[in-house]
PDB file of N, CA and C in Angstrom:
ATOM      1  N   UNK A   1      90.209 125.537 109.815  1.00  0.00           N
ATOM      2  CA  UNK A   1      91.230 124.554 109.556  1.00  0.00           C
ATOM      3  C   UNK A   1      90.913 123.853 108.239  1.00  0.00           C
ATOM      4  N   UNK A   2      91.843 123.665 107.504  1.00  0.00           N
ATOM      5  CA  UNK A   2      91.585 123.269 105.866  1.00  0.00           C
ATOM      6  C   UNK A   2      91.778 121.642 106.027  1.00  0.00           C
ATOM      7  N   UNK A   3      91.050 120.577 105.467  1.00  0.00           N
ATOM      8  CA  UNK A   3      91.273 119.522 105.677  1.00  0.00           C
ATOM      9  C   UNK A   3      92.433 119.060 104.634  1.00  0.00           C
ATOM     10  N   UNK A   4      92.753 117.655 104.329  1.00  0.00           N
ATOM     11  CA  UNK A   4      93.626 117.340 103.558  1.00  0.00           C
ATOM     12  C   UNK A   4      93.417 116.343 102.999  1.00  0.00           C
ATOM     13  N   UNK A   5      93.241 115.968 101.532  1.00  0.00           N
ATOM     14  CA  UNK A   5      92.684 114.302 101.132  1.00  0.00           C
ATOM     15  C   UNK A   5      93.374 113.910  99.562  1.00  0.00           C
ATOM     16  N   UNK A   6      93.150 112.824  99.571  1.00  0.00           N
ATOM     17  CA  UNK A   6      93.396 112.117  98.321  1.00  0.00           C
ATOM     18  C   UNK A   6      92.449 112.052  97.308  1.00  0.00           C
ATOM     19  N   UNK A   7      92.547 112.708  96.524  1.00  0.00           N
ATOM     20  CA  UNK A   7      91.671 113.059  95.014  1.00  0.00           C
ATOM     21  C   UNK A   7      91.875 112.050  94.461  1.00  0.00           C
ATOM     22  N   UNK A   8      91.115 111.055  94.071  1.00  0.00           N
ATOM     23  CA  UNK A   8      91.653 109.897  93.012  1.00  0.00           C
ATOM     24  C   UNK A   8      90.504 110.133  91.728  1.00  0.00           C
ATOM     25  N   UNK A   9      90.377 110.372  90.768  1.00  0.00           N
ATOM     26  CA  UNK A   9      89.101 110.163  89.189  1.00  0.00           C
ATOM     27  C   UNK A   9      88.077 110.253  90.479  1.00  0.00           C
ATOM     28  N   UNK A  10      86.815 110.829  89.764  1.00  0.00           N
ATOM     29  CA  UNK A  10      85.558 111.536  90.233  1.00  0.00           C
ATOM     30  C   UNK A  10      85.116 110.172  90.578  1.00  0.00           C
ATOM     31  N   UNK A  11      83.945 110.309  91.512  1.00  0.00           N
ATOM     32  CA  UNK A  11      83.220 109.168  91.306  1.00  0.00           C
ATOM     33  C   UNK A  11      82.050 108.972  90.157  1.00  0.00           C
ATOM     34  N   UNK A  12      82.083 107.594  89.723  1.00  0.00           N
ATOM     35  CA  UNK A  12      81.776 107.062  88.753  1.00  0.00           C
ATOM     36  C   UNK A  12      82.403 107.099  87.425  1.00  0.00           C
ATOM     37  N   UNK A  13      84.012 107.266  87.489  1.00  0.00           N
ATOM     38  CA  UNK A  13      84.639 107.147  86.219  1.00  0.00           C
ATOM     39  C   UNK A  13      85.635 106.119  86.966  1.00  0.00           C
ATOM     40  N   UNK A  14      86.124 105.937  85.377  1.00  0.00           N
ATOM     41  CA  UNK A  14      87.006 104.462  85.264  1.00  0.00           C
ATOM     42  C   UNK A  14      88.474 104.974  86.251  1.00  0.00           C
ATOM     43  N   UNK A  15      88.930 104.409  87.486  1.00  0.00           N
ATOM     44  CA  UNK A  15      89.857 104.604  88.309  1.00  0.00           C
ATOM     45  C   UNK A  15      89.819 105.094  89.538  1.00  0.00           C
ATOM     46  N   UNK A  16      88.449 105.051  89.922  1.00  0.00           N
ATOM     47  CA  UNK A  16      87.602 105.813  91.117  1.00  0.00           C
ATOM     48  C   UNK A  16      87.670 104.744  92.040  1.00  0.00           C
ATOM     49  N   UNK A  17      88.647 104.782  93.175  1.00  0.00           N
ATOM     50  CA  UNK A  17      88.513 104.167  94.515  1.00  0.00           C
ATOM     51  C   UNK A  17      87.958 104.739  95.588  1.00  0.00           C
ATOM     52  N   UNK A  18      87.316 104.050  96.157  1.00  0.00           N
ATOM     53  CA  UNK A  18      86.335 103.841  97.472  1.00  0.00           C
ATOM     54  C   UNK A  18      87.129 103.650  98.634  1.00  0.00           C
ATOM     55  N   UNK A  19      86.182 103.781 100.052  1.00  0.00           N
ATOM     56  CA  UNK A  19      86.790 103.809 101.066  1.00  0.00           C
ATOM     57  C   UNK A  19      87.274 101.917 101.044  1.00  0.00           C
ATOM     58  N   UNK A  20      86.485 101.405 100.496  1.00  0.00           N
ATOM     59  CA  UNK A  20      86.918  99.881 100.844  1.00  0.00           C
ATOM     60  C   UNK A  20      88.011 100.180  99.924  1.00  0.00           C
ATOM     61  N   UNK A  21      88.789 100.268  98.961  1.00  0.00           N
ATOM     62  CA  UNK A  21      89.620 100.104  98.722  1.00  0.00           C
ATOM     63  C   UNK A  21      90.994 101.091  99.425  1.00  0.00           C
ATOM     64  N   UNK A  22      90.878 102.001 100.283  1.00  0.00           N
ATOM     65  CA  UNK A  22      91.930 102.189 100.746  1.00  0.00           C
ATOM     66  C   UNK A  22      91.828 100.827 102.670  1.00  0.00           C
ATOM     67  N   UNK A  23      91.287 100.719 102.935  1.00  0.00           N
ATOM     68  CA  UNK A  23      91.069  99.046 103.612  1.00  0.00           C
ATOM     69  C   UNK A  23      91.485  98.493 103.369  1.00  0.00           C
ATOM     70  N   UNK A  24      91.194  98.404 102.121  1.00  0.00           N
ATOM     71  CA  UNK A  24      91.987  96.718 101.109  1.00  0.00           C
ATOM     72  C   UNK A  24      93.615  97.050 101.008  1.00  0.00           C
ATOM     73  N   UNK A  25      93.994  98.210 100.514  1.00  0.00           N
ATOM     74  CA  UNK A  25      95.367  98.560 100.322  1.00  0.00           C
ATOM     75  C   UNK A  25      96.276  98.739 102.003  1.00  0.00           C
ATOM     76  N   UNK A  26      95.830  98.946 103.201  1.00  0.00           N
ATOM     77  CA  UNK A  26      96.345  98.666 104.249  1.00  0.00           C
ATOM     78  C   UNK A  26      96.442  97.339 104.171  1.00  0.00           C
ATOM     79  N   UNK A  27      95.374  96.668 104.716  1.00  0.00           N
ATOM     80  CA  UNK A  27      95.142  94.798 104.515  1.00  0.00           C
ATOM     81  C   UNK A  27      96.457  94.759 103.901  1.00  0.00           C
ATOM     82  N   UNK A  28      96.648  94.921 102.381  1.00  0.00           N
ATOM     83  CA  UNK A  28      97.475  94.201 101.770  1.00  0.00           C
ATOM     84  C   UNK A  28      98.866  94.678 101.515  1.00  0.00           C
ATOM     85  N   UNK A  29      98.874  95.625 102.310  1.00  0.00           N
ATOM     86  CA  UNK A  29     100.257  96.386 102.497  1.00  0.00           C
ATOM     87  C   UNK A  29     100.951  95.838 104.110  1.00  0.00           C
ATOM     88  N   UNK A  30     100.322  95.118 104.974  1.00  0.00           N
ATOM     89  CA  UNK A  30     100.531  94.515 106.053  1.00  0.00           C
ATOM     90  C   UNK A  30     100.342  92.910 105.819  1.00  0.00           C
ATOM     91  N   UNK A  31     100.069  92.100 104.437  1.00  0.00           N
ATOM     92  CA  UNK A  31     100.502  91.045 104.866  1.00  0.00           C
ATOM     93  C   UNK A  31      98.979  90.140 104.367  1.00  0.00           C
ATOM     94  N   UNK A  32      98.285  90.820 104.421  1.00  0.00           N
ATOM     95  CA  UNK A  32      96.730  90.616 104.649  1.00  0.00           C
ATOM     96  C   UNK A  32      96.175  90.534 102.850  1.00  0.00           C
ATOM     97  N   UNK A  33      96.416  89.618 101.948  1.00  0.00           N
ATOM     98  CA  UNK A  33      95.883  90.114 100.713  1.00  0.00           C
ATOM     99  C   UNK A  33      94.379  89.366 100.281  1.00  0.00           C
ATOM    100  N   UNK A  34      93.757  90.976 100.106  1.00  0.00           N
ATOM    101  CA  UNK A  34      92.500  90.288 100.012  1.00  0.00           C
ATOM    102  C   UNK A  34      91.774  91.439  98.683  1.00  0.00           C
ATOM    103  N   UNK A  35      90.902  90.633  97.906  1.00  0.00           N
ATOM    104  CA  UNK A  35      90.122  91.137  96.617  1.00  0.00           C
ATOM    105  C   UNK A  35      89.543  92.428  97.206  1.00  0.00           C
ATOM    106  N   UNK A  36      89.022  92.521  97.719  1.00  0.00           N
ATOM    107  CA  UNK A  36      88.118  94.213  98.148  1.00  0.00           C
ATOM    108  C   UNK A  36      87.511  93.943  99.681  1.00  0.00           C
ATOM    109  N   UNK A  37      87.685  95.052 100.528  1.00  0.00           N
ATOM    110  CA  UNK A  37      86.973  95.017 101.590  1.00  0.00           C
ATOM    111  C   UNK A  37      85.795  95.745 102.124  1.00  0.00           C
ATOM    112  N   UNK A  38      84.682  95.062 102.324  1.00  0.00           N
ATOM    113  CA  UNK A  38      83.451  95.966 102.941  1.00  0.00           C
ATOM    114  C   UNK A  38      82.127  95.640 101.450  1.00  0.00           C
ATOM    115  N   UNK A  39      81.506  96.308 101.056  1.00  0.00           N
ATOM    116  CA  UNK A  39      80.598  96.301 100.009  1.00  0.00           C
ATOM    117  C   UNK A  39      81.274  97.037  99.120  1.00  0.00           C
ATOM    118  N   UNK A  40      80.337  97.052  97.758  1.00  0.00           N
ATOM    119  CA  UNK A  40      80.774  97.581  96.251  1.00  0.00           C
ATOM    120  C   UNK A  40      80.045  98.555  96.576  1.00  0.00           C
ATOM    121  N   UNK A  41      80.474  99.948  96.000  1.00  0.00           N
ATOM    122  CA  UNK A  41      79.623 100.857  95.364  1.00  0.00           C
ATOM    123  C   UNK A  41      78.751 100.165  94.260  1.00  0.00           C
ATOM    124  N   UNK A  42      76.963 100.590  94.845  1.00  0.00           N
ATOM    125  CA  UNK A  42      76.477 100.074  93.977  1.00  0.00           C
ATOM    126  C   UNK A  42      76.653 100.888  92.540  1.00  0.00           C
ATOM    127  N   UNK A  43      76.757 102.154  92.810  1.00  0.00           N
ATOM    128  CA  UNK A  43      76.780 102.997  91.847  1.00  0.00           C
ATOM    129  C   UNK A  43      77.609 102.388  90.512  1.00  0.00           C
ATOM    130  N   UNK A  44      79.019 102.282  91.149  1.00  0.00           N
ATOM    131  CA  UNK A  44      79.730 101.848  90.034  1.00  0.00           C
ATOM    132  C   UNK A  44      79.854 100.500  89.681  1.00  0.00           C
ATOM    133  N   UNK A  45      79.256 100.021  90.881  1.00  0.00           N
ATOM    134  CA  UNK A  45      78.596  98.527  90.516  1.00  0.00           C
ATOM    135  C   UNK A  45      77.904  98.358  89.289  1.00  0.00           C
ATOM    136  N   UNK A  46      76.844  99.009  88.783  1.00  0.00           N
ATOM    137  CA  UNK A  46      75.534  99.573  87.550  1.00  0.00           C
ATOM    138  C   UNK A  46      76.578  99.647  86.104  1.00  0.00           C
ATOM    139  N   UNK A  47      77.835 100.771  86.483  1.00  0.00           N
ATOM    140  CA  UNK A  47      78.343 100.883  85.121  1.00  0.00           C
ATOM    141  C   UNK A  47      78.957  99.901  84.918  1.00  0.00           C
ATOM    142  N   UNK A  48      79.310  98.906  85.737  1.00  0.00           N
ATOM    143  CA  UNK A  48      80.393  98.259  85.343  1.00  0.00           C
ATOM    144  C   UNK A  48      81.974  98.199  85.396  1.00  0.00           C
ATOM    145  N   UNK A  49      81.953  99.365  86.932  1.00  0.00           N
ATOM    146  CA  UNK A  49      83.117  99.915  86.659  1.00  0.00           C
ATOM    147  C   UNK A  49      84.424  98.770  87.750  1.00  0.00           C
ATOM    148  N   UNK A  50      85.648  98.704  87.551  1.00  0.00           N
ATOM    149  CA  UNK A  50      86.265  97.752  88.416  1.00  0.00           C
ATOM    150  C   UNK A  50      86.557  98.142  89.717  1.00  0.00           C
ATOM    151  N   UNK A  51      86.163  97.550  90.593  1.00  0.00           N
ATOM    152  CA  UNK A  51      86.177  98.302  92.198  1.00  0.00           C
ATOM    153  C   UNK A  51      87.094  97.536  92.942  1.00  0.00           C
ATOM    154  N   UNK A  52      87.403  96.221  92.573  1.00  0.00           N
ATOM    155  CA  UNK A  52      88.625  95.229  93.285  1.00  0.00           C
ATOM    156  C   UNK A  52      90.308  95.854  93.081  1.00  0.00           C
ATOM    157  N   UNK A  53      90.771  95.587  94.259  1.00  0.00           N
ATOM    158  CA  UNK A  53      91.877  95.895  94.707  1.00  0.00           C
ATOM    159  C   UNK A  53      92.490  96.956  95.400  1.00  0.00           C
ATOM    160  N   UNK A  54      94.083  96.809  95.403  1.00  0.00           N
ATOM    161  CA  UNK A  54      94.161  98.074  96.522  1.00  0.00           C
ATOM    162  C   UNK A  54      94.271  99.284  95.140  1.00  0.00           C
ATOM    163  N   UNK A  55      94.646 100.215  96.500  1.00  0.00           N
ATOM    164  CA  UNK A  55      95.059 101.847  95.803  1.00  0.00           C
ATOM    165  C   UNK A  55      96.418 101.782  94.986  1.00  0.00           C
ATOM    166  N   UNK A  56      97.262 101.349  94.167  1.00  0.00           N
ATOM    167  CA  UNK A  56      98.640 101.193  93.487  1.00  0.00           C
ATOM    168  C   UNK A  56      99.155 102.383  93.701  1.00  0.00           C
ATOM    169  N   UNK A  57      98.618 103.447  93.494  1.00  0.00           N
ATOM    170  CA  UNK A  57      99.121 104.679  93.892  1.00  0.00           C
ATOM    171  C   UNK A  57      99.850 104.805  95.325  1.00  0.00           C
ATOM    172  N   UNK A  58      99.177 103.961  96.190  1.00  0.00           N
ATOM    173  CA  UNK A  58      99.594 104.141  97.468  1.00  0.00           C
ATOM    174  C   UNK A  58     100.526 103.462  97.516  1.00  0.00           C
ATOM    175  N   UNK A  59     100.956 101.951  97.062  1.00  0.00           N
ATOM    176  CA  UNK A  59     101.510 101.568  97.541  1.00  0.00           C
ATOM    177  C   UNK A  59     102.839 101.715  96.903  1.00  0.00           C
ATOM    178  N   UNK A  60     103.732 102.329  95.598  1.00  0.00           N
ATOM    179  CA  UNK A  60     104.309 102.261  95.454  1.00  0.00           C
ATOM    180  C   UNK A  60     105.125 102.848  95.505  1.00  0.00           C
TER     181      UNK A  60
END
């Protein structure tokens, strides 16, 4: 059975969302708006990369 997923930028490049951010984009697609949910990737924490908010892709 072939699974099925959402490819978003590799991890550790600029546009790379995390599982907290598809969290955050439910949250805030129900009402719930909140900066990021759960911990940062530390990884992209190091580069500097932006990890707050939802998925925009999803929601629009």
């Amino acid at each position: 059975m072939l699974g099925r997923y959402i490819r978003l930028p590799y991890h550790g490049t600029e546009g790379h969302k995390t599982l907290g951010n598809w969290y955050t984009t439910l949250l805030n697609a129900h009402g719930n708006p909140i900066e990021h949910y759960g911990d940062y990737d530390l990884e992209m924490s190091r580069r500097k990369l932006d990890q707050k908010g939802a998925i925009k892709q999803l929601l629009t």
